[in-house]
C-alpha atoms as a PDB file:
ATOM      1  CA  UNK A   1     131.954 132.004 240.751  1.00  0.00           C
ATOM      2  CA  UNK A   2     134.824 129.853 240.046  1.00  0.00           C
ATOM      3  CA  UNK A   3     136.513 130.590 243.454  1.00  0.00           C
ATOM      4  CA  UNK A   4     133.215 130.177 245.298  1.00  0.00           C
ATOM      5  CA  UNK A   5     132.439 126.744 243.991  1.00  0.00           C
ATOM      6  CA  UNK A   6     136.576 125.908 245.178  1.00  0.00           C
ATOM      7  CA  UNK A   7     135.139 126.337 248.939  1.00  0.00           C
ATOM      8  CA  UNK A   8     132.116 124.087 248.547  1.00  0.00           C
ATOM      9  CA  UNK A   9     132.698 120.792 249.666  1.00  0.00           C
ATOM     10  CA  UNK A  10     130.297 117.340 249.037  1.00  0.00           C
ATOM     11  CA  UNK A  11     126.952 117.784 251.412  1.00  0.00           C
ATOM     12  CA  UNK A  12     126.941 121.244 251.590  1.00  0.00           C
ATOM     13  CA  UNK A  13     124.003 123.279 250.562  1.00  0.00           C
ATOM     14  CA  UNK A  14     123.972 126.614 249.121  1.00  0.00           C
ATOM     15  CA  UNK A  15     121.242 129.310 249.753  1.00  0.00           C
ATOM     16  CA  UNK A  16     121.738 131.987 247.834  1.00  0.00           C
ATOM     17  CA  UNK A  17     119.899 134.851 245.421  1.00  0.00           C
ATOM     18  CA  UNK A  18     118.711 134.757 241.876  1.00  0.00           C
ATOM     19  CA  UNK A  19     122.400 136.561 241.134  1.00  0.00           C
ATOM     20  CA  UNK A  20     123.791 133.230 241.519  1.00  0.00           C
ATOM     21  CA  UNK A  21     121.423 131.254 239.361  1.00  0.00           C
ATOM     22  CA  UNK A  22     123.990 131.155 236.128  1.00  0.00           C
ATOM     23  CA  UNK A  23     123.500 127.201 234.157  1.00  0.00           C
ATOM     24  CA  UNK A  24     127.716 126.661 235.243  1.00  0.00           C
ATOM     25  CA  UNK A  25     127.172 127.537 239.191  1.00  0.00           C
ATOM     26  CA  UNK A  26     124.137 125.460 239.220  1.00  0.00           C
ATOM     27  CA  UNK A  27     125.814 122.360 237.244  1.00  0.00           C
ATOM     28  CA  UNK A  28     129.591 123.327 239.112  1.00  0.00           C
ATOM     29  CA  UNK A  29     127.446 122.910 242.772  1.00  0.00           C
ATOM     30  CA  UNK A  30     125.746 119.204 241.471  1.00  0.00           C
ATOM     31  CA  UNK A  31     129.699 117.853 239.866  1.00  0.00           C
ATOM     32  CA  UNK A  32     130.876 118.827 243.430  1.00  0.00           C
ATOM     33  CA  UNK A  33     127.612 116.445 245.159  1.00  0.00           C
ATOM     34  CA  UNK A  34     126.512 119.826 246.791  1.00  0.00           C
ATOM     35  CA  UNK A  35     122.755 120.541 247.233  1.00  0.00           C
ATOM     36  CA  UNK A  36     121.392 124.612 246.673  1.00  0.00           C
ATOM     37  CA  UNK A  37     118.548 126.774 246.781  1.00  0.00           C
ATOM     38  CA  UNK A  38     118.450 129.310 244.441  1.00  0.00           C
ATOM     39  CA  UNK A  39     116.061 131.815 243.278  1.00  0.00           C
ATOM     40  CA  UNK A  40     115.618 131.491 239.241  1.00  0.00           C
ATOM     41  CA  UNK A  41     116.308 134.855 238.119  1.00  0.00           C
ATOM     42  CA  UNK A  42     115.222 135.634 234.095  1.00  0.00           C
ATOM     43  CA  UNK A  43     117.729 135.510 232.287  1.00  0.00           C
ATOM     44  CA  UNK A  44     117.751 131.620 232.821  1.00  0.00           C
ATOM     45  CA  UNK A  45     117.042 130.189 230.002  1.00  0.00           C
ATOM     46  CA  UNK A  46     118.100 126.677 229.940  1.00  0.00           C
ATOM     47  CA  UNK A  47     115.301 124.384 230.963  1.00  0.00           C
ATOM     48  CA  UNK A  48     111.928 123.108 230.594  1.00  0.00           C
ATOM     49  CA  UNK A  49     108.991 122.800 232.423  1.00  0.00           C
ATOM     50  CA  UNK A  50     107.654 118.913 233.101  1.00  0.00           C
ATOM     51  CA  UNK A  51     105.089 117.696 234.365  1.00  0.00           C
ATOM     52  CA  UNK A  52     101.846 119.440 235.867  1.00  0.00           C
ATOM     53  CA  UNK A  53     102.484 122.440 238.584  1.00  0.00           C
ATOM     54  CA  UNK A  54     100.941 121.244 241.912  1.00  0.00           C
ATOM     55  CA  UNK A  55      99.571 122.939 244.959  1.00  0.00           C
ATOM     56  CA  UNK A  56     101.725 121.900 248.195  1.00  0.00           C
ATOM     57  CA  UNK A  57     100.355 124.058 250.781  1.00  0.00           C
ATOM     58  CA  UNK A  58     100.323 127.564 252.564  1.00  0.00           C
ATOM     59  CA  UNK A  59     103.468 128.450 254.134  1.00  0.00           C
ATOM     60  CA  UNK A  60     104.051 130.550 257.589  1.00  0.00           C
ATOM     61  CA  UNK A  61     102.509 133.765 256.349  1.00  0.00           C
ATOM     62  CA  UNK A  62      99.400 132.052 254.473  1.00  0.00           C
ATOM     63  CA  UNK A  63     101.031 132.907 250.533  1.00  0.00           C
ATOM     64  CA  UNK A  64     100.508 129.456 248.410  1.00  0.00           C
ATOM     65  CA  UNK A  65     102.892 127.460 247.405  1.00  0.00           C
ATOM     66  CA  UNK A  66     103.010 125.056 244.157  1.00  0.00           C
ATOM     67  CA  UNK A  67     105.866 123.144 243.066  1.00  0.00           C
ATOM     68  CA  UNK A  68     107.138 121.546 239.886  1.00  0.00           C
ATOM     69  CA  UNK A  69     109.889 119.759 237.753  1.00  0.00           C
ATOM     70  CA  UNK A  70     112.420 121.401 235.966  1.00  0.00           C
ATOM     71  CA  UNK A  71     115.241 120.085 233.163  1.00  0.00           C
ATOM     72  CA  UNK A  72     118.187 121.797 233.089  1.00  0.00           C
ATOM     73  CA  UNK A  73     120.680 121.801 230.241  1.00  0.00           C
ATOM     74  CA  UNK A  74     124.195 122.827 230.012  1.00  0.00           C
ATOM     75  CA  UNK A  75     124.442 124.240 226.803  1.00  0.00           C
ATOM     76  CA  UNK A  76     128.586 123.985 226.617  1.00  0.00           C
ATOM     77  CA  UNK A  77     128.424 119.842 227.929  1.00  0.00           C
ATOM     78  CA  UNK A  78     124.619 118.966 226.709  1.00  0.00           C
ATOM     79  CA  UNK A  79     124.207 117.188 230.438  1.00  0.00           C
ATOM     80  CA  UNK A  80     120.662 117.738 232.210  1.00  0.00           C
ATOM     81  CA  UNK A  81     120.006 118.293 235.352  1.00  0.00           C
ATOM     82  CA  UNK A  82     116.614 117.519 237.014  1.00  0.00           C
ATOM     83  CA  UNK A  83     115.470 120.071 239.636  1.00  0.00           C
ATOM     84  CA  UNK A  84     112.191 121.270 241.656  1.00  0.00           C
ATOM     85  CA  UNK A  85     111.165 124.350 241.323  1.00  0.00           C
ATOM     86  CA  UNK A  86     109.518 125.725 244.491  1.00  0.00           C
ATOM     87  CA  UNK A  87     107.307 129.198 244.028  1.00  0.00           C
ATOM     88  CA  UNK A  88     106.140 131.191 246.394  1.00  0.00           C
ATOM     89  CA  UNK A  89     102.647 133.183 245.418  1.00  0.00           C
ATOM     90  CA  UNK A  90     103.277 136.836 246.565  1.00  0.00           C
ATOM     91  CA  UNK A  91     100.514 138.708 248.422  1.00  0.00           C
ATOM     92  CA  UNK A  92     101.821 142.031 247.087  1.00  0.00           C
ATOM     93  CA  UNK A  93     104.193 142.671 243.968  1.00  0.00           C
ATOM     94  CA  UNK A  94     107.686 143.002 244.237  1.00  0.00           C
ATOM     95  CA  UNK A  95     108.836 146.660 243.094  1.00  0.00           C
ATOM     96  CA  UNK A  96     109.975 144.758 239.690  1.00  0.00           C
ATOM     97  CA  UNK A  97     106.083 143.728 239.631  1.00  0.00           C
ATOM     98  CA  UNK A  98     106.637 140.110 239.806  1.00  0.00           C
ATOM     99  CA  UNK A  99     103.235 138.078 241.767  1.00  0.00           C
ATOM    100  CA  UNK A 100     105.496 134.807 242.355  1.00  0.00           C
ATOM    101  CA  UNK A 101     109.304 134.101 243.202  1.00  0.00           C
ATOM    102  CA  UNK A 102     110.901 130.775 241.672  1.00  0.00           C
ATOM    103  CA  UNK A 103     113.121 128.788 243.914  1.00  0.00           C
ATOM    104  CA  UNK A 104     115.393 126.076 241.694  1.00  0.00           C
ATOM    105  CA  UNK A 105     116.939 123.212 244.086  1.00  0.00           C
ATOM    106  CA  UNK A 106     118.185 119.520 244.124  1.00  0.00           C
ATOM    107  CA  UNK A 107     117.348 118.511 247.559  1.00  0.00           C
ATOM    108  CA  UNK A 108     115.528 115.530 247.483  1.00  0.00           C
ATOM    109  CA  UNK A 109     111.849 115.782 248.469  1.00  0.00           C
ATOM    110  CA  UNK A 110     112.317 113.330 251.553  1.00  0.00           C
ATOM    111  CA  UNK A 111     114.766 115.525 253.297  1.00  0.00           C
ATOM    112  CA  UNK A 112     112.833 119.025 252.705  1.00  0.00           C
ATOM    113  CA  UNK A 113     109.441 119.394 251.819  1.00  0.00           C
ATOM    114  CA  UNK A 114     108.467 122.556 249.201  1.00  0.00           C
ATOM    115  CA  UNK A 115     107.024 124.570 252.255  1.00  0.00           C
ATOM    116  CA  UNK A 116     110.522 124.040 254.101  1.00  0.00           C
ATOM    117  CA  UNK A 117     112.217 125.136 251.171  1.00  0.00           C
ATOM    118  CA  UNK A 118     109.829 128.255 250.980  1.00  0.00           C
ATOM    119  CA  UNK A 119     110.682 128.878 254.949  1.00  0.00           C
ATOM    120  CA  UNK A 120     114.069 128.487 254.776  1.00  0.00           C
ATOM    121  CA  UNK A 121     114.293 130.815 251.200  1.00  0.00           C
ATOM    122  CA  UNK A 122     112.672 133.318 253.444  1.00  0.00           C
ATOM    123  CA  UNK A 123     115.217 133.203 256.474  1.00  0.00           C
ATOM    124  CA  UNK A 124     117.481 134.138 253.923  1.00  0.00           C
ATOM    125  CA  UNK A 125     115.712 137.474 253.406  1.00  0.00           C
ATOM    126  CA  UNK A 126     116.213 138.264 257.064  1.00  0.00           C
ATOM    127  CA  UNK A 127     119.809 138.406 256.393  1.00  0.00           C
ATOM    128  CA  UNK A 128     119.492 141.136 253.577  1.00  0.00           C
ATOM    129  CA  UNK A 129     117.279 142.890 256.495  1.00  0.00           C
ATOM    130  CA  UNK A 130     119.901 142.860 258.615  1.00  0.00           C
ATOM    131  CA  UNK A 131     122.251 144.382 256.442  1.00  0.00           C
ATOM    132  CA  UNK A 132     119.951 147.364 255.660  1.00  0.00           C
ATOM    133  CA  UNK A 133     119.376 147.688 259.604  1.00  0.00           C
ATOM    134  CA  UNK A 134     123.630 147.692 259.971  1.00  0.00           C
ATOM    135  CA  UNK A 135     123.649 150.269 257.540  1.00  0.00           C
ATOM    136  CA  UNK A 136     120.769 152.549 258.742  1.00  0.00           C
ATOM    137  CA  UNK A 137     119.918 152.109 262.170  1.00  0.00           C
ATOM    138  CA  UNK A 138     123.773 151.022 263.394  1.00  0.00           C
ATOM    139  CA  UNK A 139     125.298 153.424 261.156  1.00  0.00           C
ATOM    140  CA  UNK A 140     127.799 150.657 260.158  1.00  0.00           C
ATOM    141  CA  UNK A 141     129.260 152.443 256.972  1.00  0.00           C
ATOM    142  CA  UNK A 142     130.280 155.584 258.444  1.00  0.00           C
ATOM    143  CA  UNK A 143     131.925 157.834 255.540  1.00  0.00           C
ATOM    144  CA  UNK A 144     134.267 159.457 257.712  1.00  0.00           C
ATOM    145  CA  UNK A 145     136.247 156.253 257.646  1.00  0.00           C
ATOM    146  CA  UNK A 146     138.797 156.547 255.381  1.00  0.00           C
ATOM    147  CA  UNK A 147     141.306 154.088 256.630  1.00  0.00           C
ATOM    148  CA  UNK A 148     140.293 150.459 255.697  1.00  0.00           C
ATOM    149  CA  UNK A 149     141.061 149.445 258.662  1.00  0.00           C
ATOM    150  CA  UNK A 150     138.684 151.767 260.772  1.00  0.00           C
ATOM    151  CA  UNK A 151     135.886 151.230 258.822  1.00  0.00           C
ATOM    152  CA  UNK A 152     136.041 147.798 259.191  1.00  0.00           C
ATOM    153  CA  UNK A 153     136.499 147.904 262.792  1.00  0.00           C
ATOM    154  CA  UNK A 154     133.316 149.882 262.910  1.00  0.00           C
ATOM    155  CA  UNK A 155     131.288 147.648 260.888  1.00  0.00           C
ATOM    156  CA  UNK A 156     132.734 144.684 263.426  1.00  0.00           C
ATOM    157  CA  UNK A 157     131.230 146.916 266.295  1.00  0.00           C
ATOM    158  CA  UNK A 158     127.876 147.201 264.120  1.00  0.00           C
ATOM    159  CA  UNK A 159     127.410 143.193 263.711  1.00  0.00           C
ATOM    160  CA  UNK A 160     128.310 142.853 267.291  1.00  0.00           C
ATOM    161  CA  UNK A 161     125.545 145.001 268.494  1.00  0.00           C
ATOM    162  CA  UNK A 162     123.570 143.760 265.930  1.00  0.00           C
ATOM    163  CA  UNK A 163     123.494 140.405 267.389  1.00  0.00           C
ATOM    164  CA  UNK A 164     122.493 141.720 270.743  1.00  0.00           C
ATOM    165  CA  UNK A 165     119.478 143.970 269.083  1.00  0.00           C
ATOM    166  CA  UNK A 166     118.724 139.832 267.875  1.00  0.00           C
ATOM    167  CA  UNK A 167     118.944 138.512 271.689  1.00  0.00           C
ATOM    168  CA  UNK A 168     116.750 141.475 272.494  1.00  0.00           C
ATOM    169  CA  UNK A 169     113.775 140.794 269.864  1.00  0.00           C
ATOM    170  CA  UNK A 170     113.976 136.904 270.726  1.00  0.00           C
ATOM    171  CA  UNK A 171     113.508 138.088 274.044  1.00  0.00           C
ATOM    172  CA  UNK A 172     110.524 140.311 273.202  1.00  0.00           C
ATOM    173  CA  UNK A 173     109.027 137.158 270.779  1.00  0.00           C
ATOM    174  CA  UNK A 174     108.941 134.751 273.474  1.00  0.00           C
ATOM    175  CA  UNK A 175     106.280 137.249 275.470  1.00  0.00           C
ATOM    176  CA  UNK A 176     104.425 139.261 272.798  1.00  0.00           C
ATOM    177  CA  UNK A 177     104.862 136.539 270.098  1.00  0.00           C
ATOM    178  CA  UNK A 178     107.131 136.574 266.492  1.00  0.00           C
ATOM    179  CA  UNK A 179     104.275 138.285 264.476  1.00  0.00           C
ATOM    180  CA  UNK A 180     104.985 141.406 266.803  1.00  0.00           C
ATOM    181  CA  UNK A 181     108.485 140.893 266.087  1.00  0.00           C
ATOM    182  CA  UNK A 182     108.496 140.678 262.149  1.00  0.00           C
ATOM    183  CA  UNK A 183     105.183 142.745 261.801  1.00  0.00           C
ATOM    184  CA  UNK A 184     104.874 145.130 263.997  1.00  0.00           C
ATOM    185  CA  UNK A 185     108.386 146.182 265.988  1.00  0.00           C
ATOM    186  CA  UNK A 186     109.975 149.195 265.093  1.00  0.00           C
ATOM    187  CA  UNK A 187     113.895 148.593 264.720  1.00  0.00           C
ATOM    188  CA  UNK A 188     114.218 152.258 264.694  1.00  0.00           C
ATOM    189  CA  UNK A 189     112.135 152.778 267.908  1.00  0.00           C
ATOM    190  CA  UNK A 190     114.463 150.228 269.961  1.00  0.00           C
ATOM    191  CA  UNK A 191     117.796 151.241 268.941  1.00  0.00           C
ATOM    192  CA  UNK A 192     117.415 154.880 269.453  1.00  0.00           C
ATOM    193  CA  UNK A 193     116.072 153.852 272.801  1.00  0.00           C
ATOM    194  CA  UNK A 194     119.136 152.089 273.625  1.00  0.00           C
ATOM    195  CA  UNK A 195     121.450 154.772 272.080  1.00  0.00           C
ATOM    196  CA  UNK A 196     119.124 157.436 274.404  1.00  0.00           C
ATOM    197  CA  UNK A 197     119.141 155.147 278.255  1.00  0.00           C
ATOM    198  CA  UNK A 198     122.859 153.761 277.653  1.00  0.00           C
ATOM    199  CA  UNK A 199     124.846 157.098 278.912  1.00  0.00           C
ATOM    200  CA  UNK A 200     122.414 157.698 281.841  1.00  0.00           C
ATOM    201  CA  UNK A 201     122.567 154.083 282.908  1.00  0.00           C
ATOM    202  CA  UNK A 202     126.567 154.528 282.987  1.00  0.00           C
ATOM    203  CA  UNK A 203     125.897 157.239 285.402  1.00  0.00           C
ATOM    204  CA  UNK A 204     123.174 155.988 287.150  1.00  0.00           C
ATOM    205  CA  UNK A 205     124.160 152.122 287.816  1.00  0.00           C
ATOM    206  CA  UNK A 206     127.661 151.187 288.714  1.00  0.00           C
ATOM    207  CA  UNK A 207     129.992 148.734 287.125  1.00  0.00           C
ATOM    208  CA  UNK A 208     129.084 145.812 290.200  1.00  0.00           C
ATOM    209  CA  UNK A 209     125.516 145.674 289.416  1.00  0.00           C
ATOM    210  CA  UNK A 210     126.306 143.749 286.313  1.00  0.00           C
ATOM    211  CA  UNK A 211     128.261 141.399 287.970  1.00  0.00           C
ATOM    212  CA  UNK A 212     125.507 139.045 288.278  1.00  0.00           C
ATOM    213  CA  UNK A 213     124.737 138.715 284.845  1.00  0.00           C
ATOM    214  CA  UNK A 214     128.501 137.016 284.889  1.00  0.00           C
ATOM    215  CA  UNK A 215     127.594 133.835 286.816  1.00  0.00           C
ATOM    216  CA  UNK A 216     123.995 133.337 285.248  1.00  0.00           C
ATOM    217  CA  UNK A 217     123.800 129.870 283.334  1.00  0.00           C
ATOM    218  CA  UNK A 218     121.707 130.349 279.704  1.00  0.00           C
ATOM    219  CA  UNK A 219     118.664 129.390 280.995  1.00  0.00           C
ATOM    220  CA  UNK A 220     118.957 131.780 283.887  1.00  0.00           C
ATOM    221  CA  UNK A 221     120.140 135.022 281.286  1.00  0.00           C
ATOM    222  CA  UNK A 222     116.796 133.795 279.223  1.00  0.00           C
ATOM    223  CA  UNK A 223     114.536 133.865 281.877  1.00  0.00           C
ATOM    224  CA  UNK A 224     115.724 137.670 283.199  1.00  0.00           C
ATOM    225  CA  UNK A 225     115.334 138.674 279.616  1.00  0.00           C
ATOM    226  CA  UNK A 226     111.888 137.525 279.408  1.00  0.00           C
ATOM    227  CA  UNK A 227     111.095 139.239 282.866  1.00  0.00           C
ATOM    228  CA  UNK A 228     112.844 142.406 281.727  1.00  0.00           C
ATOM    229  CA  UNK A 229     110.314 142.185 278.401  1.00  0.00           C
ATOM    230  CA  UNK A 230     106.861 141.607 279.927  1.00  0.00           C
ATOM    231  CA  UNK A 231     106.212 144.974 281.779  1.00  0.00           C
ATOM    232  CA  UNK A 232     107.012 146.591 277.582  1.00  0.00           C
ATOM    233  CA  UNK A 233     105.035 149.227 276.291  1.00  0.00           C
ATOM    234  CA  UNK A 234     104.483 148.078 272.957  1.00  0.00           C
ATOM    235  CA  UNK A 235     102.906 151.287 271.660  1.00  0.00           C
ATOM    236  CA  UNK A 236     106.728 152.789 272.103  1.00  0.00           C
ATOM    237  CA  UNK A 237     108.353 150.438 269.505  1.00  0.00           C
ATOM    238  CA  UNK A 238     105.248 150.103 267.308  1.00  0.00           C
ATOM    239  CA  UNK A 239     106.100 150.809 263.584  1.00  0.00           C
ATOM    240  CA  UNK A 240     104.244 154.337 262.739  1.00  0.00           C
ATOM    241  CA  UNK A 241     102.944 153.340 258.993  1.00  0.00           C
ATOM    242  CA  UNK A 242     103.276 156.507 256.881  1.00  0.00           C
ATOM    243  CA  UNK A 243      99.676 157.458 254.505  1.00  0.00           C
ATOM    244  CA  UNK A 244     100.013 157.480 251.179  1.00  0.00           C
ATOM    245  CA  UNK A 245     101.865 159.373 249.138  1.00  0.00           C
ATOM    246  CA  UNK A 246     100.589 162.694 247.687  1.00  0.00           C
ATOM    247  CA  UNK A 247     100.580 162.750 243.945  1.00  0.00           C
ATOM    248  CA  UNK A 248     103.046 165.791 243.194  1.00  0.00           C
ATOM    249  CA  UNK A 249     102.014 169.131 241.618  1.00  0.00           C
ATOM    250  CA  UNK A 250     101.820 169.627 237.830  1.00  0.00           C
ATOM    251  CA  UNK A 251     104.907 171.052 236.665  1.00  0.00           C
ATOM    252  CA  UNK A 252     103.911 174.727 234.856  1.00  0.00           C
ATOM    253  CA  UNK A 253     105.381 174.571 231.468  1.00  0.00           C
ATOM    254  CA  UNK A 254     108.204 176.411 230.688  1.00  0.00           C
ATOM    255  CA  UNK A 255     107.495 177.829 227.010  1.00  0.00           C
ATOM    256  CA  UNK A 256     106.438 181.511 228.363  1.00  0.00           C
ATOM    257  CA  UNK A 257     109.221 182.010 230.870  1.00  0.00           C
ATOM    258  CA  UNK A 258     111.883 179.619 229.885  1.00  0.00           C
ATOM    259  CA  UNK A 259     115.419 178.929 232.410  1.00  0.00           C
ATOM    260  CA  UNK A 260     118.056 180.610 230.612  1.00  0.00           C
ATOM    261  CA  UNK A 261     121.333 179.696 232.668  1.00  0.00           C
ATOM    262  CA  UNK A 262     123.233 182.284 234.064  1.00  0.00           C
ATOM    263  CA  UNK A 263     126.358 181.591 231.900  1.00  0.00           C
ATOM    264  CA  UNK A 264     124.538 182.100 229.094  1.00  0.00           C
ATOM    265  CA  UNK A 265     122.763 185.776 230.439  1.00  0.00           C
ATOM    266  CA  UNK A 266     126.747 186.941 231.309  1.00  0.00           C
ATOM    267  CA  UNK A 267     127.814 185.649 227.674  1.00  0.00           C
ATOM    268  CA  UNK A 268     125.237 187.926 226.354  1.00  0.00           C
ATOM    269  CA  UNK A 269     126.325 190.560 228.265  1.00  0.00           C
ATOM    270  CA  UNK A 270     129.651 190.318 227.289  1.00  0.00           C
ATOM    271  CA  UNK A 271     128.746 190.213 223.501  1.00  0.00           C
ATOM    272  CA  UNK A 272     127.056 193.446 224.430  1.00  0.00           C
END
């Protein structure tokens, strides 16, 4: 934590998870002058509620969002430290069971409202997201990389086309809309399509056919990506929602025909 704080400089603001909401990172980012949003994890124990909790809004996916004041104390120093705390009403239960996240920041209410806070909290979920998809749809951790240096090469090769999967669904938002996107597009589905049509292309369209793509301007490249993603078949990349889960079979009890281990049946023997 101590190194981390070294690197933040006056102005900055720090997003981060509930593993960095300790009472010294918080109080180390505000000595500095930086700004942070946080998620309040448990443990925190520090502070006091003030004041009445108050409705804000509904943020982008319709979940309320209240807001309130917060008094932090360093327990080593004594000092206070007067934050909001932005929650975020859950429409389902996280797998810990928790109905509402708590986000703890000092950015002044003039520069971000509690529903920007909420949004922006949330693009930092995306970027755990992405991480899973590097690791399971990229295969970015490949265990047959022993050498440090190969594996890191290959999870340099996995961000890389992991930021042109991201050109691909902003492509594929701007005609069939982001709630397709987040909702409803199957990462799975689109990668395997491009790890199943990028050989035959090789074969199939030569090297000077992408020579055009070389003197587009950005506007241009957008526009051909939007034309390439109208004619989509959405029911190809649609997510396939699995039923629910089968409650598994009574176990039959063991007291009539108990394991015995085989080590023990060839001691016995032995003895015999």
């Amino acid at each position: 934590m101590r190194e981390v704080l070294e690197r933040v400089a006056s102005g900055e603001c720090v997003l981060a998870d509930r593993n960095f909401c300790t009472t010294g990172f918080l109080f180390g980012l505000a000595r500095r002058q930086a700004f942070f949003l946080i998620r309040q994890q448990a443990v925190l124990r520090s502070y006091e509620l003030q004041g009445q909790r108050r409705f804000v809004g509904l943020d982008e996916r319709g979940r309320r969002v209240p807001e309130q004041t917060v008094c932090l104390t360093d327990p080593q120093t004594d000092e206070t430290l007067v934050l909001r705390r932005i929650s975020i009403e859950l429409d389902q239960p996280t797998r810990r069971g928790e109905t509402e996240i708590h986000i703890l920041t000092n950015v002044p209410a003039p520069a971000a409202d509690a529903l920007k806070i909420a949004e922006l909290y949330g693009d930092r979920w995306e970027i755990e997201t992405a991480f899973w998809h590097l690791a399971q749809e990229l295969q970015s951790e490949i265990q047959t990389l022993g050498y440090p240096r190969a594996a890191l090469f290959g999870f340099c090769v996995a961000l890389t086309a992991y930021n042109l999967v991201s050109l691909v669904k902003a492509a594929i938002a701007a005609v069939w809309g982001h709630s397709f996107v987040r909702e409803k597009l199957s990462m799975y589905d689109l990668t395997m399509e491009v790890e199943r049509v990028t050989d035959g292309m090789r074969i199939a369209v030569g090297p000077d056919a992408w020579t055009i793509f070389r003197t587009m301007t950005t506007e241009q490249f957008a526009e051909t990506l939007r034309a390439l993603a109208q004619p989509m078949d959405l029911r190809k990349y649609t997510k396939h929602k699995r039923g629910p889960k089968k409650k598994p079979p009574k176990k039959i009890s063991g007291k009539r025909n108990p394991h015995v281990s085989t080590a023990r049946i060839l001691a016995m023997r032995k003895r015999k």
